[in-house]
C-alpha atoms as a PDB file:
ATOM      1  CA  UNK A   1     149.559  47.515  75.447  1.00  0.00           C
ATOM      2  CA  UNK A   2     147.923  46.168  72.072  1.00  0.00           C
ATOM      3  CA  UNK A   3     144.557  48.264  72.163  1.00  0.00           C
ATOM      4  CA  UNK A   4     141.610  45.915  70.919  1.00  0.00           C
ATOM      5  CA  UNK A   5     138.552  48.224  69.758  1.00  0.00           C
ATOM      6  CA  UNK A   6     135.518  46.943  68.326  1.00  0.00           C
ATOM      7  CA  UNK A   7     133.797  49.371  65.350  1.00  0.00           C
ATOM      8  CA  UNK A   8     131.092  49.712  68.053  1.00  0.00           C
ATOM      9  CA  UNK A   9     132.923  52.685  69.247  1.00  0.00           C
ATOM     10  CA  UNK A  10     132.874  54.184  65.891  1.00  0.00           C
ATOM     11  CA  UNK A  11     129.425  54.604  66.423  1.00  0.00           C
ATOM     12  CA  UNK A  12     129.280  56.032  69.873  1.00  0.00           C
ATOM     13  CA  UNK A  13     131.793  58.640  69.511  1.00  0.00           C
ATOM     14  CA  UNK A  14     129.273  61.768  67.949  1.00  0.00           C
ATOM     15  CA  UNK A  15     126.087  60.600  69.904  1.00  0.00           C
ATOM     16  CA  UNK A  16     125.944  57.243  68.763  1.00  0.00           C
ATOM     17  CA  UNK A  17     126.184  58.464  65.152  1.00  0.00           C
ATOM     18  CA  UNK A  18     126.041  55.781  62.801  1.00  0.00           C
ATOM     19  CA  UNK A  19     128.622  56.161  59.702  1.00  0.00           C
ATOM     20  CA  UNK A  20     128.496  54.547  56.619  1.00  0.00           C
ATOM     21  CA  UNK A  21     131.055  52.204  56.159  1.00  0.00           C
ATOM     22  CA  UNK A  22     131.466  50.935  59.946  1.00  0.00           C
ATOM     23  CA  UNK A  23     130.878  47.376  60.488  1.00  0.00           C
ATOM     24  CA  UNK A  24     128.859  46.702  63.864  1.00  0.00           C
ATOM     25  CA  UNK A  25     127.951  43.860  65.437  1.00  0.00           C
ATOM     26  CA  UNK A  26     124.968  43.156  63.113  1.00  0.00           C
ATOM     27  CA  UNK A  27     127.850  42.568  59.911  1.00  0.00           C
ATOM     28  CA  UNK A  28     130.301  40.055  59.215  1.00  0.00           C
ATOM     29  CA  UNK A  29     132.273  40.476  62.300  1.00  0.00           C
ATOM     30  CA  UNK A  30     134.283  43.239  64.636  1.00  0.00           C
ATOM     31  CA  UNK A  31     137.364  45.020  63.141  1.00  0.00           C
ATOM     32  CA  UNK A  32     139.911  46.408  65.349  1.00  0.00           C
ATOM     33  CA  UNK A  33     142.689  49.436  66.362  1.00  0.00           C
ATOM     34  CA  UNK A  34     145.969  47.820  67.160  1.00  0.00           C
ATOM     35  CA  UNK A  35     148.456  49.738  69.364  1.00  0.00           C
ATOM     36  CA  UNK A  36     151.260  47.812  68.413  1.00  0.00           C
ATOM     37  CA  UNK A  37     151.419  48.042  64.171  1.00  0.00           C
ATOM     38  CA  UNK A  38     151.708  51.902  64.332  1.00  0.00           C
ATOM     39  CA  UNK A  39     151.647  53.035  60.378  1.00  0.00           C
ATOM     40  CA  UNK A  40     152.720  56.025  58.224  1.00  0.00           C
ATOM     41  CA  UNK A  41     149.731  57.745  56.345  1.00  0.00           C
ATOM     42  CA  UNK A  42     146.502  55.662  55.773  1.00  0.00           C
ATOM     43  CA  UNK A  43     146.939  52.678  53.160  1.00  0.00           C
ATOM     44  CA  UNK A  44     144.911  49.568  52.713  1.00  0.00           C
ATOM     45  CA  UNK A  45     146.866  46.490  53.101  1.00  0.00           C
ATOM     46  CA  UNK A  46     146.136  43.264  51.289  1.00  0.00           C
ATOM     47  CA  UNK A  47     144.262  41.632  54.264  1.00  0.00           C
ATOM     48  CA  UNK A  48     141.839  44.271  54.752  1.00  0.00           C
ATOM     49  CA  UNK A  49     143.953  46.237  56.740  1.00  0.00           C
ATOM     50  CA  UNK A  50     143.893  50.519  56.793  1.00  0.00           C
ATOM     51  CA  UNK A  51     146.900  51.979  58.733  1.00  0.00           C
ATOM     52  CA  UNK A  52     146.416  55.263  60.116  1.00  0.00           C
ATOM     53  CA  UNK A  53     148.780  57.317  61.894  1.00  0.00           C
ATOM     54  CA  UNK A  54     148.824  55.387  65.236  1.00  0.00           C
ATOM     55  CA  UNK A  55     147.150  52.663  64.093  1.00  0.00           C
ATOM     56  CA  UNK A  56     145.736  49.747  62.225  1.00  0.00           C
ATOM     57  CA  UNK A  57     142.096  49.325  61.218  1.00  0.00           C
ATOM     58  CA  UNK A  58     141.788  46.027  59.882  1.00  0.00           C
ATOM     59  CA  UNK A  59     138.222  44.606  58.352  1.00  0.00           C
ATOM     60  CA  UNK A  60     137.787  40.752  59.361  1.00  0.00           C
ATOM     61  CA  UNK A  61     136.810  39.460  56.081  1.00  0.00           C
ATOM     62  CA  UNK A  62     140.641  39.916  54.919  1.00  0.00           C
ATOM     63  CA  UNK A  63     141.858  37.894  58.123  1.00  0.00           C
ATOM     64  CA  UNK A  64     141.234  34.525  58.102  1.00  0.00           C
ATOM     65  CA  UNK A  65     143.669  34.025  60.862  1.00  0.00           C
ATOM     66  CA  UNK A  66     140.531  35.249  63.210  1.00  0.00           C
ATOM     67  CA  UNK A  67     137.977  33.154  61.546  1.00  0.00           C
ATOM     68  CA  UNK A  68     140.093  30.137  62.585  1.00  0.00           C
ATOM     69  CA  UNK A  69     140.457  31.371  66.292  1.00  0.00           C
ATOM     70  CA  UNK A  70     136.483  31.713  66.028  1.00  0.00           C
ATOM     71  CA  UNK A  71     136.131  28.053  65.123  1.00  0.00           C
ATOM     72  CA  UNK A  72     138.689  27.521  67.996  1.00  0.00           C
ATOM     73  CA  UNK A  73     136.844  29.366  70.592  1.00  0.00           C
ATOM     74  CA  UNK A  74     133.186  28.327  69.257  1.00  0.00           C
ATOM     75  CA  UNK A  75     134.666  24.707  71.179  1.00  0.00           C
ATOM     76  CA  UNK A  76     134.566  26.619  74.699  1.00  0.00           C
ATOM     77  CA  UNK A  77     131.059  28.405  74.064  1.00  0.00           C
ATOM     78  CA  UNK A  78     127.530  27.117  73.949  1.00  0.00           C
ATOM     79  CA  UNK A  79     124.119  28.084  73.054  1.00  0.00           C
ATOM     80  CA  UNK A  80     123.471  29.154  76.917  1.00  0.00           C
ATOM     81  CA  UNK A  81     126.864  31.418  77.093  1.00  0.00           C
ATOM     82  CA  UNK A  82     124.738  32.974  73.643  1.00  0.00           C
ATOM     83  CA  UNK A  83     121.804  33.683  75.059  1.00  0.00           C
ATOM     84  CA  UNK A  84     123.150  34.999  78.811  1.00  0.00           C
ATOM     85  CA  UNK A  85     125.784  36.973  76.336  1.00  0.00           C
ATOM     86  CA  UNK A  86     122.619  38.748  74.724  1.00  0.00           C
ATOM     87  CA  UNK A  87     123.062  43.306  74.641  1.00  0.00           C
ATOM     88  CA  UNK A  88     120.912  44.620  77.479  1.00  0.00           C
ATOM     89  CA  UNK A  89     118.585  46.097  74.809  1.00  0.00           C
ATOM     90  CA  UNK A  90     117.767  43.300  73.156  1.00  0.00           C
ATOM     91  CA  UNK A  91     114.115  43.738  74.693  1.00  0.00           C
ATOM     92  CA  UNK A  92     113.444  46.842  72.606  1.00  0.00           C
ATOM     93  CA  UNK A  93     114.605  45.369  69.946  1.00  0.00           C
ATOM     94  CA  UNK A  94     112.311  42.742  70.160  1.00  0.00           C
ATOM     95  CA  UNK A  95     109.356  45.359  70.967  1.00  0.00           C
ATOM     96  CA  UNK A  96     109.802  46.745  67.529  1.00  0.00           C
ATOM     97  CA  UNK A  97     110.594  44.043  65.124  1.00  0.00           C
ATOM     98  CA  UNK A  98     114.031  44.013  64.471  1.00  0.00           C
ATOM     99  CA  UNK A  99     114.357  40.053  65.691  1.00  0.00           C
ATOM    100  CA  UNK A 100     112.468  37.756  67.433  1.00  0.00           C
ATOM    101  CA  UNK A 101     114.850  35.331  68.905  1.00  0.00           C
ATOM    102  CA  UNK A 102     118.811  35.105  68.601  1.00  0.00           C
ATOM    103  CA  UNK A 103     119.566  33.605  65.116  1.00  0.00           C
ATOM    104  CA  UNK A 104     122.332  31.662  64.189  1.00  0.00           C
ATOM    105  CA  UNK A 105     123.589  34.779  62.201  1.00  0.00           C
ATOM    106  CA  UNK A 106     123.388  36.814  65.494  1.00  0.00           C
ATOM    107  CA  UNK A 107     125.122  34.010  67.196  1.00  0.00           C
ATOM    108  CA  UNK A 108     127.432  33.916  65.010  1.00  0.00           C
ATOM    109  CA  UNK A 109     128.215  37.829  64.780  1.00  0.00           C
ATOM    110  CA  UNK A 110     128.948  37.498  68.149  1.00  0.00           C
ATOM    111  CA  UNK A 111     130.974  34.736  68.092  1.00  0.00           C
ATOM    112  CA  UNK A 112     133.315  36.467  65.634  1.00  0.00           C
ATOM    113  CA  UNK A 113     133.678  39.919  68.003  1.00  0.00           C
ATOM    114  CA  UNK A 114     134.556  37.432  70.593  1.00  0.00           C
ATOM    115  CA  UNK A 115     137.045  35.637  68.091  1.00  0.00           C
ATOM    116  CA  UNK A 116     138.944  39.376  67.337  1.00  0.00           C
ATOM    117  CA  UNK A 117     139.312  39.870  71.195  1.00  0.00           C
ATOM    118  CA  UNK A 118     140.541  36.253  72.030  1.00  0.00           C
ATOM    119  CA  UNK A 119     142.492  36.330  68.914  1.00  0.00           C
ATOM    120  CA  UNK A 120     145.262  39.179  70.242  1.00  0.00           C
ATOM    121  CA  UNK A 121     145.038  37.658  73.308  1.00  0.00           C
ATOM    122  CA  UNK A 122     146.226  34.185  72.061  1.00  0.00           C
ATOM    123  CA  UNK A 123     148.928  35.906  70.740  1.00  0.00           C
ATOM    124  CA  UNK A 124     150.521  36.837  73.923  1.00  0.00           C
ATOM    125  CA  UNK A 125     148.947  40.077  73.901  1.00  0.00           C
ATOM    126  CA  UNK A 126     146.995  42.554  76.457  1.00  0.00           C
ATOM    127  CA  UNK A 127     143.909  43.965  75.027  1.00  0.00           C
ATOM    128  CA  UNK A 128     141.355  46.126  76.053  1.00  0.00           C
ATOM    129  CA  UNK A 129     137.975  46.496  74.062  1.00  0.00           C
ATOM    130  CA  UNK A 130     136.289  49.290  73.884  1.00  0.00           C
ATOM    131  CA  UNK A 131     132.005  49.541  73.724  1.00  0.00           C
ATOM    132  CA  UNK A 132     128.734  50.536  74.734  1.00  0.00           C
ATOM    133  CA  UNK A 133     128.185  50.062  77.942  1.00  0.00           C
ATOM    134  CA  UNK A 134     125.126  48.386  76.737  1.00  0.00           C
ATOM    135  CA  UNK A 135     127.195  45.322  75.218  1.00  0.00           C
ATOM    136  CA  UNK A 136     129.935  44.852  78.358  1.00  0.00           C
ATOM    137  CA  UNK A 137     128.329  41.352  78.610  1.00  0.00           C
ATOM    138  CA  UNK A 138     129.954  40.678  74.774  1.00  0.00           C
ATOM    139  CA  UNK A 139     133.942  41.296  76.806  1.00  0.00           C
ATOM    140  CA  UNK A 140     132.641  39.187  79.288  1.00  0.00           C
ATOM    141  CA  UNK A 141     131.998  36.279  76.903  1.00  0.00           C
ATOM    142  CA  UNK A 142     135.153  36.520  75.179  1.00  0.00           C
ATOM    143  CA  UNK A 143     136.701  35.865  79.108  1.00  0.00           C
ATOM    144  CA  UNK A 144     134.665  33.330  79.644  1.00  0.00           C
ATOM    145  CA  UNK A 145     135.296  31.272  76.367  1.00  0.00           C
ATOM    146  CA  UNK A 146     139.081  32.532  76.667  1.00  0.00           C
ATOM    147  CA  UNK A 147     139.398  30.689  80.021  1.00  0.00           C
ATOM    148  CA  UNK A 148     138.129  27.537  79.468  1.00  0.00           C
ATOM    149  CA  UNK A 149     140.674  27.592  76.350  1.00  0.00           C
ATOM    150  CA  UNK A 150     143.632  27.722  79.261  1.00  0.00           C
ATOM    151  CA  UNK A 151     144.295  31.461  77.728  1.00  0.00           C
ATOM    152  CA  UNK A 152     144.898  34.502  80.785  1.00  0.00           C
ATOM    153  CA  UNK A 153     141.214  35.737  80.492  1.00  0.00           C
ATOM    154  CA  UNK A 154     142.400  38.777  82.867  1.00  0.00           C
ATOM    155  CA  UNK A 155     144.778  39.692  79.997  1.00  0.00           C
ATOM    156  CA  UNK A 156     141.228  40.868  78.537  1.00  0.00           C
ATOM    157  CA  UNK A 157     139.432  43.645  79.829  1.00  0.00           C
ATOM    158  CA  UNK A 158     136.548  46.706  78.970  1.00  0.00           C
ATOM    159  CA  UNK A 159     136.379  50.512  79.064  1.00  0.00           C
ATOM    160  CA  UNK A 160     132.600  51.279  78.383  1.00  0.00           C
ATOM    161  CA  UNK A 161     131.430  54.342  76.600  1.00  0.00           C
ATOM    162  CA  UNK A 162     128.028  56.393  78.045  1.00  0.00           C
ATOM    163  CA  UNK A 163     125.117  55.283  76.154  1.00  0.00           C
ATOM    164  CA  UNK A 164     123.484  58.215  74.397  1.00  0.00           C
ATOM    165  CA  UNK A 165     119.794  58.300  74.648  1.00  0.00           C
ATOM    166  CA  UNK A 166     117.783  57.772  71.388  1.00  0.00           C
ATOM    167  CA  UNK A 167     115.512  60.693  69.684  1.00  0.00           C
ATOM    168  CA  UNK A 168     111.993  60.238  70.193  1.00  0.00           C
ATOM    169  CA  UNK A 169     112.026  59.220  73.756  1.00  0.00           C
ATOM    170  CA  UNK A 170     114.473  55.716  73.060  1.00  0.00           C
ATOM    171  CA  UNK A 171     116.861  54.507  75.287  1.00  0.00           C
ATOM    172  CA  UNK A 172     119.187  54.271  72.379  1.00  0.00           C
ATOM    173  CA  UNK A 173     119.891  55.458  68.668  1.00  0.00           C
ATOM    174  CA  UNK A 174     120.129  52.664  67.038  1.00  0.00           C
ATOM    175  CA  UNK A 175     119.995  52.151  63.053  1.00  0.00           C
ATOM    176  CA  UNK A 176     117.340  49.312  63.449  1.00  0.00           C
ATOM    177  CA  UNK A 177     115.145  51.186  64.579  1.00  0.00           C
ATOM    178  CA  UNK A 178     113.829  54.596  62.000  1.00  0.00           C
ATOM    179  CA  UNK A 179     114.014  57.658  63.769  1.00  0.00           C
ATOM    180  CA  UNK A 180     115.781  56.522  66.251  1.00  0.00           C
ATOM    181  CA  UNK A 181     119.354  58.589  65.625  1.00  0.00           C
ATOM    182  CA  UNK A 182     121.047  60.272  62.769  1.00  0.00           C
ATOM    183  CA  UNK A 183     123.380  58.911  60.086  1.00  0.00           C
ATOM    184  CA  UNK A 184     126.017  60.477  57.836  1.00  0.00           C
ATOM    185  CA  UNK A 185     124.202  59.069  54.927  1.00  0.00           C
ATOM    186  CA  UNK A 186     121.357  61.737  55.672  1.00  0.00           C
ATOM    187  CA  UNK A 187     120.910  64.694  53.788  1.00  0.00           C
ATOM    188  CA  UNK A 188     121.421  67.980  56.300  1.00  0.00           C
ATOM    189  CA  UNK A 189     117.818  68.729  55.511  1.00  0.00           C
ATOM    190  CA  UNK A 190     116.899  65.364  57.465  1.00  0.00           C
ATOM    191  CA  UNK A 191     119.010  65.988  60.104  1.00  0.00           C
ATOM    192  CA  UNK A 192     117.577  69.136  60.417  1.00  0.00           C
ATOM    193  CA  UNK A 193     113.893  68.063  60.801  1.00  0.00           C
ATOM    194  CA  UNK A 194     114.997  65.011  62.958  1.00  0.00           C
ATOM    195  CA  UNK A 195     116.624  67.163  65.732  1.00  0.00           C
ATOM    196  CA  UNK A 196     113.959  69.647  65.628  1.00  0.00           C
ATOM    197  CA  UNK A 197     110.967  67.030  66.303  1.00  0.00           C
ATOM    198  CA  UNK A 198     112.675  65.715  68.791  1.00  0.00           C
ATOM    199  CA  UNK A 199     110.562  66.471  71.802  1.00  0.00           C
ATOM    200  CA  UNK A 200     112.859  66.595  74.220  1.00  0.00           C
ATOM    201  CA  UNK A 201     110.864  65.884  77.112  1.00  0.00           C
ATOM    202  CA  UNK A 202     112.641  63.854  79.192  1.00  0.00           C
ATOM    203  CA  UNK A 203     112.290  64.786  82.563  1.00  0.00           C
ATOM    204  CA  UNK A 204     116.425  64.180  83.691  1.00  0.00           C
ATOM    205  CA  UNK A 205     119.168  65.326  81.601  1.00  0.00           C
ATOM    206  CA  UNK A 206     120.475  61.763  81.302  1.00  0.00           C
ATOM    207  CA  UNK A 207     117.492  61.189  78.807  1.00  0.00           C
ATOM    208  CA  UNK A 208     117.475  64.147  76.796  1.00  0.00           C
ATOM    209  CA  UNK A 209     119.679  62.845  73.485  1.00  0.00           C
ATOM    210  CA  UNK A 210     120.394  66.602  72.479  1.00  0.00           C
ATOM    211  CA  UNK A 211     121.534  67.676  75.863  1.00  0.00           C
ATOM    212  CA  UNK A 212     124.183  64.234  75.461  1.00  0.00           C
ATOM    213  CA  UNK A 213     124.687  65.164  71.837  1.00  0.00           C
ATOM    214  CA  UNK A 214     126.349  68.399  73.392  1.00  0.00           C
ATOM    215  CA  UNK A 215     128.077  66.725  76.160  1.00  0.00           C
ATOM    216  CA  UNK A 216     129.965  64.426  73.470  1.00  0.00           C
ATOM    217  CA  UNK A 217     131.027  67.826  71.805  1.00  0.00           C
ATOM    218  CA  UNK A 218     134.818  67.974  72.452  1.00  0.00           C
ATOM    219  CA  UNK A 219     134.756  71.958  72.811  1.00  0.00           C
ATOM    220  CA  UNK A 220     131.954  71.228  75.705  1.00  0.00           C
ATOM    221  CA  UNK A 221     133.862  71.304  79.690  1.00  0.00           C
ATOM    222  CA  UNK A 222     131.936  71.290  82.719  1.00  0.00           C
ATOM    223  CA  UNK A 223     130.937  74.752  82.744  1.00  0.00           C
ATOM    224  CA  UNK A 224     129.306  74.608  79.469  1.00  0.00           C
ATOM    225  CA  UNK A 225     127.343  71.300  80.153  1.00  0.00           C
ATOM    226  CA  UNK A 226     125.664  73.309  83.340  1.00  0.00           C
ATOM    227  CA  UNK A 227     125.213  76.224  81.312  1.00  0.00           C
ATOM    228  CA  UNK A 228     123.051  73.726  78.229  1.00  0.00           C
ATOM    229  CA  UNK A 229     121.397  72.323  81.289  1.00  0.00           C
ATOM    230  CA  UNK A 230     120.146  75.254  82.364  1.00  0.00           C
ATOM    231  CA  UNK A 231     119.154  76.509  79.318  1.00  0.00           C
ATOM    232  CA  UNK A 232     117.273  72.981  78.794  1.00  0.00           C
ATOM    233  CA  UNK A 233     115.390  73.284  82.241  1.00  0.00           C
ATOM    234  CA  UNK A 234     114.582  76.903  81.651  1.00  0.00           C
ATOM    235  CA  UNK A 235     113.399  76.340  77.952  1.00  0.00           C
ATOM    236  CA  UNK A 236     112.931  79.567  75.621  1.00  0.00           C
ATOM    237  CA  UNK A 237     115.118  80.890  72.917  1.00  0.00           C
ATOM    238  CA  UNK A 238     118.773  80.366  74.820  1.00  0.00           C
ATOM    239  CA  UNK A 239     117.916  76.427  74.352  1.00  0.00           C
ATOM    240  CA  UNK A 240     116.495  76.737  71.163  1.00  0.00           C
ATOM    241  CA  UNK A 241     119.428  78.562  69.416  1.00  0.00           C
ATOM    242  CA  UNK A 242     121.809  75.750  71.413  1.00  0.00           C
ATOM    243  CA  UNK A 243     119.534  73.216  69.960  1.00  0.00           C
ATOM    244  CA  UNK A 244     120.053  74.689  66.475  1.00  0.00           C
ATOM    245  CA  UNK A 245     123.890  75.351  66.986  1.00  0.00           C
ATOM    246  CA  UNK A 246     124.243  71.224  67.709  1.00  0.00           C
ATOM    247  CA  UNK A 247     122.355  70.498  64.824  1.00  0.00           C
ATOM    248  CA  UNK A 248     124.352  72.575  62.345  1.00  0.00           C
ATOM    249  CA  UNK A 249     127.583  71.356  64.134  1.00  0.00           C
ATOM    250  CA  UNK A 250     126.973  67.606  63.873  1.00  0.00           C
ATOM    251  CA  UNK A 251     125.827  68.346  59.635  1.00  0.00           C
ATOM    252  CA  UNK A 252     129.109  69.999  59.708  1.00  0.00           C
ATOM    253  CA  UNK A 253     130.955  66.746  61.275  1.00  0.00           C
ATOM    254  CA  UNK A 254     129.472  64.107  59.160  1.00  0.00           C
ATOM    255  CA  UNK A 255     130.189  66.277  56.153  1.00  0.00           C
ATOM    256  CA  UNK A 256     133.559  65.268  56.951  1.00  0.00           C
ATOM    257  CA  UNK A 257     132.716  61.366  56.582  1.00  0.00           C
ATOM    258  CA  UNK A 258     133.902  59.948  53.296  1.00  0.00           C
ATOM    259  CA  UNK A 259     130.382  59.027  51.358  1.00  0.00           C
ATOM    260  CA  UNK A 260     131.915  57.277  48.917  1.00  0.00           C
END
């Protein structure tokens, strides 16, 4: 099965992290991960493309072939599929500034994530996209326009990641919105005082970002989870010193990320 993955994800994986260098919604279009064009070591190919190990990341500007299926597919959609379409936070978005309607640009940002979904599709392909859960209306688009081409719309489906809560009380990190999250761009130091004004006083786990930053943590299983939300509920030094272990952890993780 050809695996269609928006950037989004590359975002969501450490908490939502946002890394320089991945194109979201917001830029010039989606790229994608393509099961099927398996490469060798990581290369860049003449139309934007970067193979890597079991896959191909490919960055839309260098594939024009999309751009055409967006002008295809732009025939099926219409400024009321646009706004329905809109992310479910789009309110809070709104509440601090970021936009104040949906702009052509936005409109048109969307319509080329919907163009890299419908555009493996067209090509006899299964895909499956992978976002937020917060954008599952953007899959659900790319159906809608992909039927009324005459294309197998339930060729297309969604696997949504968890939204992780934003820092300062936020539904969501977002890189809109200061303060909100972390980026690799940041110097450690940052990243240090962002984490440790967090508040944290959410009264669930589900809205406590560093308890979710710790969930995401590949070394964190069940037990451990219970064990950080225990120490969260109980307060003291146990949830301080795991509050300062996830902050040098994710420091060491975007150290990793290429700033160049």
């Amino acid at each position: 099965m050809a695996c269609e993955v928006s950037d989004e994800l590359l975002c969501m994986n450490i908490a939502d992290v946002d890394l320089p260098g991945a194109r979201t919604h917001g830029d010039a279009g989606a790229c994608g991960i393509e099961g099927d064009h398996a490469g060798p070591a990581a290369g860049v190919h003449e139309a934007g493309e970067v193979a890597a190990g079991q896959g191909l990341l490919r960055r839309q500007e260098g594939c024009t072939d999309v751009l055409a299926t967006a002008f295809l597919l732009s025939r099926h959609l219409d400024d009321a599929d646009f706004q329905w379409a809109e992310e479910d936070l789009s309110g809070l978005y709104r509440n601090h500034g970021v936009f104040d309607h949906l702009s052509y640009g936005m409109k048109q940002a969307t319509l080329l994530m919907a163009a890299d979904f419908v555009h493996l599709l067209a090509e006899g392909r299964h895909v499956l996209v992978s976002l937020g859960v917060d954008e599952h209306k953007y899959v659900a688009l790319a159906r809608r326009g992909a039927e009324r081409w005459g294309l197998p719309a339930d060729h297309l489906g969604g696997i949504y990641t968890k939204m992780i809560p934003g820092l300062g009380g936020l539904p969501k990190m977002s890189k809109s919105i200061p303060g909100s999250g972390i980026t690799a761009a940041l110097p450690p130091d940052d990243i240090r005082a962002l984490l440790a004004a967090d508040p944290d006083s959410g009264p669930e786990d589900d809205t406590s970002a560093l308890l979710q930053m710790i969930a995401c943590l590949p070394e964190t299983d069940g037990d451990a989870y219970d064990l950080a939300s225990e120490a969260r509920r109980s307060g003291g030094r146990r949830w301080q010193q795991l509050r300062d272990e996830l902050t040098e952890r994710l420091i060491g993780i975007l150290a990793l990320w290429p700033q160049s």
